[in-house]
Protein backbone atom coordinates (compact mmCIF):
# COMPACT_ATOMS: atom_id res chain seq x y z
CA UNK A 1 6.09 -43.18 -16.28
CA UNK A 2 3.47 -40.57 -15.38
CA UNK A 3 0.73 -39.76 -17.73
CA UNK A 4 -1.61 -37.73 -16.68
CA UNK A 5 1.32 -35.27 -14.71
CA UNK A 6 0.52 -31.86 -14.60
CA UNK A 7 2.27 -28.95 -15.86
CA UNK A 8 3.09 -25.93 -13.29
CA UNK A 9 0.97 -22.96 -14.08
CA UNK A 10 2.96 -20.75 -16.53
CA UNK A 11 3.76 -17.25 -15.02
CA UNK A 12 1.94 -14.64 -16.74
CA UNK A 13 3.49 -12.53 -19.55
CA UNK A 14 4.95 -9.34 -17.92
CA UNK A 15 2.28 -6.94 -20.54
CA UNK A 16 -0.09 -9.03 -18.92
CA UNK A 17 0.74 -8.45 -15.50
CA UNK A 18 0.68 -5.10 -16.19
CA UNK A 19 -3.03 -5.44 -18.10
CA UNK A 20 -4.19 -6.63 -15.04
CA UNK A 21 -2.48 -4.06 -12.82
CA UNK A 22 -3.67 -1.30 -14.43
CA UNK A 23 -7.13 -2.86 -14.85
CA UNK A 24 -7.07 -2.89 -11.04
CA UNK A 25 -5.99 0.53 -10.16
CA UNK A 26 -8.52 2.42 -12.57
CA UNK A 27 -11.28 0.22 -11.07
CA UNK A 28 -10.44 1.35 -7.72
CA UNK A 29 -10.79 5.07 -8.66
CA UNK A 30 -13.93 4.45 -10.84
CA UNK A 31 -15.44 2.13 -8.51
CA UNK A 32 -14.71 4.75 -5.32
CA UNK A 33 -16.01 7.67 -7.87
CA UNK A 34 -19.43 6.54 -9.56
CA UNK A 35 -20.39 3.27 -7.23
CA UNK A 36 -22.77 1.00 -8.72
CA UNK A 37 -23.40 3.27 -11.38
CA UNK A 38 -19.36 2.35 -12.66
CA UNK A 39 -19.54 0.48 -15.87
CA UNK A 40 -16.99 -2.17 -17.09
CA UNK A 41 -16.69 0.01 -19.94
CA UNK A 42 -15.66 2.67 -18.03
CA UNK A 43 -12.98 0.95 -16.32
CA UNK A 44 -11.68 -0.63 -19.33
CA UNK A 45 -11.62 3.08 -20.70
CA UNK A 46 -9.62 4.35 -17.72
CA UNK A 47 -7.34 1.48 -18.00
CA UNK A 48 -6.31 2.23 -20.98
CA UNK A 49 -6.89 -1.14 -22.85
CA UNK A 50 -9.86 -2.48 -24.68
CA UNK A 51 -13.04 -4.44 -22.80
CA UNK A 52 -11.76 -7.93 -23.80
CA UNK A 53 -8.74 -7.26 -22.40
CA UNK A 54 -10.62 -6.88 -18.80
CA UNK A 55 -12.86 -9.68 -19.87
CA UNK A 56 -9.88 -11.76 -20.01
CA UNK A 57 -8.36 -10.77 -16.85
CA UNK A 58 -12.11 -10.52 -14.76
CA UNK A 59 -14.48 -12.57 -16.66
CA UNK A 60 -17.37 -10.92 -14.61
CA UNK A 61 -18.06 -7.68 -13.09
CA UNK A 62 -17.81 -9.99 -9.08
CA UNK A 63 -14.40 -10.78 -10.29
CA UNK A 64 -13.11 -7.32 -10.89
CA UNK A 65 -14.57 -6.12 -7.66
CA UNK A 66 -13.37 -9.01 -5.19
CA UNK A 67 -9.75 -8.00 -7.03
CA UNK A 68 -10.12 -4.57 -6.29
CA UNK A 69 -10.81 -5.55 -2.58
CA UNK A 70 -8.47 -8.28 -2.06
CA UNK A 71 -5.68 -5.96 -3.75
CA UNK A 72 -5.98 -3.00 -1.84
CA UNK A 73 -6.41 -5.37 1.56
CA UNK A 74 -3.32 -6.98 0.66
CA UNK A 75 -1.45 -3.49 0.12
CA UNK A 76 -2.37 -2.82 3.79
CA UNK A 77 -1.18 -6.04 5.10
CA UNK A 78 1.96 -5.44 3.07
CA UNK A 79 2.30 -2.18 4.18
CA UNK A 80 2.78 -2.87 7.91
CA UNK A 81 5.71 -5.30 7.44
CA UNK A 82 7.47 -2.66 5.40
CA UNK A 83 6.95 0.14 8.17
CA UNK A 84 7.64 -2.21 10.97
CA UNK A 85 10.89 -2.97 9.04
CA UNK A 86 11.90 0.74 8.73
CA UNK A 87 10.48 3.19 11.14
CA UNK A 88 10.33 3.13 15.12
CA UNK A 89 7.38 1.31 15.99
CA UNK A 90 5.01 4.75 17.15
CA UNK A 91 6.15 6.12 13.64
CA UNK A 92 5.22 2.93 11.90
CA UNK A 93 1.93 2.79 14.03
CA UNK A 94 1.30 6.19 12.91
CA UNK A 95 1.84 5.68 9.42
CA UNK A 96 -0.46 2.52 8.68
CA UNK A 97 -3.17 4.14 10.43
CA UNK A 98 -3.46 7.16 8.23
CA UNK A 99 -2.79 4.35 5.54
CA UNK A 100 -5.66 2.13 7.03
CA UNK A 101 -8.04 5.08 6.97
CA UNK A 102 -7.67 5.78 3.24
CA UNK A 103 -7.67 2.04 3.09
CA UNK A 104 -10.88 2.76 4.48
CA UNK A 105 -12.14 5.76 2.21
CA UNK A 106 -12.08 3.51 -0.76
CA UNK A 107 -14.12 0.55 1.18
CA UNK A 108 -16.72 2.91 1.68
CA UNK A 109 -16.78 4.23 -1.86
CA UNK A 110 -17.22 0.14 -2.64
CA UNK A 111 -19.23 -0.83 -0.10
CA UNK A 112 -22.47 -0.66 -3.05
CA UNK A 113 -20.51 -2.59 -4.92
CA UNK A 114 -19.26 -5.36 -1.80
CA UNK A 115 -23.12 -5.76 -1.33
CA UNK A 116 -23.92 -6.70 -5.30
CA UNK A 117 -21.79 -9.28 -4.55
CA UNK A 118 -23.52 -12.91 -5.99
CA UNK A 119 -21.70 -14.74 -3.43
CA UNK A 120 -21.99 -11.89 -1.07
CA UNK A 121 -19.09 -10.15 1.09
CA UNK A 122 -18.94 -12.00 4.17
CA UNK A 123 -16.27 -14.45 3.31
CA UNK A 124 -14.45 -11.55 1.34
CA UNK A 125 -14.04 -9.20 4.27
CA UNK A 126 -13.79 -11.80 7.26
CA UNK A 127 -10.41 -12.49 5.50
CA UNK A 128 -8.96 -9.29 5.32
CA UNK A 129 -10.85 -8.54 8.76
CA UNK A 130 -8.76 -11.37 10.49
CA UNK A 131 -5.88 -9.90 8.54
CA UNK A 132 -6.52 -6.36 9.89
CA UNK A 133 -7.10 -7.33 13.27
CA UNK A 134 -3.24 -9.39 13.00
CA UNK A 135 -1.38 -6.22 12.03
CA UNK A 136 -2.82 -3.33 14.21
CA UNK A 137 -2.16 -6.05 17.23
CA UNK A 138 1.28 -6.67 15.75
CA UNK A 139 2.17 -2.26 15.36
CA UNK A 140 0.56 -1.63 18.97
CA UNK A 141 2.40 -4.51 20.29
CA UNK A 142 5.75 -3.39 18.67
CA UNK A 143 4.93 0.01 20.21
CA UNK A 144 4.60 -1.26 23.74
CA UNK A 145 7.01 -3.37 24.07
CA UNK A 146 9.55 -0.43 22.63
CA UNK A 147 7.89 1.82 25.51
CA UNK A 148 7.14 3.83 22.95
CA UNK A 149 3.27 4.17 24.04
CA UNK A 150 0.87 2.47 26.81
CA UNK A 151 -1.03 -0.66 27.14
CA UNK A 152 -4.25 -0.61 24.68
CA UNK A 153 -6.72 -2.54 25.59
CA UNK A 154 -8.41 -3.55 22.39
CA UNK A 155 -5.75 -2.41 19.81
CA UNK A 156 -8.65 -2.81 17.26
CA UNK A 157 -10.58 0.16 18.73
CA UNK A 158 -8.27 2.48 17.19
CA UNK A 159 -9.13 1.49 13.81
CA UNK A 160 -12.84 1.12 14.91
CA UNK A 161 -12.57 4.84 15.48
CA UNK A 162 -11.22 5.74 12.25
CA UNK A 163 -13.83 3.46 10.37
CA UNK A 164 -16.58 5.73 11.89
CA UNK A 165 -14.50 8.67 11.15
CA UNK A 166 -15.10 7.54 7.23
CA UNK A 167 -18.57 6.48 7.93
CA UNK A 168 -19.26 10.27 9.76
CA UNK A 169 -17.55 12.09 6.69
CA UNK A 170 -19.02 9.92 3.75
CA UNK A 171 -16.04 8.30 2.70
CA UNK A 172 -14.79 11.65 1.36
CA UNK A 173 -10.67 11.31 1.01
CA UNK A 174 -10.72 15.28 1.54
CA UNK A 175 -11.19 14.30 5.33
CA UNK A 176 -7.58 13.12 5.22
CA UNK A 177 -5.92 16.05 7.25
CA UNK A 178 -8.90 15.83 9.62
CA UNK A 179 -8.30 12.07 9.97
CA UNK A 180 -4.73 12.64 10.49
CA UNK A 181 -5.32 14.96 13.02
CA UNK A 182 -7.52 12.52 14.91
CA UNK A 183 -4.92 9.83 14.40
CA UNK A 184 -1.82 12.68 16.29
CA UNK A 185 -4.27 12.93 19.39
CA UNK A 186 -4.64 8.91 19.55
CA UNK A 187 -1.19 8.58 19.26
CA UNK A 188 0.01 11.21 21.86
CA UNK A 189 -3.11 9.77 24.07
CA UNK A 190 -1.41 6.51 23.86
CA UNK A 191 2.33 8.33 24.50
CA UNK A 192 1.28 9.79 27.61
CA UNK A 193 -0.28 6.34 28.85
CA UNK A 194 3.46 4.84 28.57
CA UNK A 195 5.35 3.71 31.63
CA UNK A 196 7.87 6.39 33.25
């Protein structure tokens, strides 16, 4: 007999879940609105639910942050199975970028807040860098082989371009049609590079 076996980790109640997703989202929107200057009050209060409810779910302010992060990281990642799965490949490629650069709008609005970090934000963002790097090579790859577009040399240069797109316009998501008009001329760029 085993005595010291351990128990599986209980699932979380489904209010719980919910707690914690809505704890998320409003910390995304007050973190991109007021920066460093975003209290866990403030959050809490957008949320919906009292403070030691988000004490509970993010015992520190580090925790709420890296959750933020990680969550909206992992939305991306997600993102690009789901288009791959449904769209032609250009369409899908299309899609996740404009995704990607409100993915990065947000970053920037955080990027105070990534820095404030105790433990710093290298280790957080070379994850979700590796992971980045993974899915625009997986889109543009899709989108070659489907002769959908031409060979890109660095498929990470697209997004590079975007990124200083957000850095250029302050993060501001009002730069969404101009970012989507940048991401049209890439895209037919890459459509006239295709073999005839």
């Amino acid at each position: 007999m085993i005595e010291n076996a351990e128990k599986p980790p209980r699932k979380p109640r489904a209010d719980a879940a919910r707690n914690r997703a809505r704890l998320i989202d409003a910390a995304k929107s007050v973190f991109a609105e007021r920066g460093g200057a975003a209290s866990l009050e403030e959050v809490a209060r957008a949320a919906a639910v009292g403070i030691g409810t988000l004490y509970r779910h993010f015992p520190t302010r580090d925790a709420l942050i890296e959750a933020v992060y990680r969550n909206e990281s992992d939305q991306l990642v997600r993102a690009a199975s789901e288009l791959a799965a449904t769209r032609p490949p250009v369409d899908a490629l299309r899609e996740w970028m404009r995704l990607f650069f409100t993915y990065m709008s947000v970053k920037h609005g955080m990027m105070e807040l990534l820095d404030s970090l105790a433990d710093g934000k290298s280790s957080l963002t070379a994850a979700s860098g590796a992971a980045t790097k993974q899915t625009i090579d997986l889109l543009v790859g899709n989108a070659i082989a489907a002769g959908e577009i031409g060979n890109v040399a660095e498929p990470l240069d697209l997004l590079r371009a975007l990124a200083g797109m957000v850095h250029f316009s302050g993060g501001r998501v009002n730069e969404e049609a101009a970012a989507h008009a940048i991401i049209d001329i890439m895209i037919s760029g890459l459509q006239a590079n295709r073999p005839r």
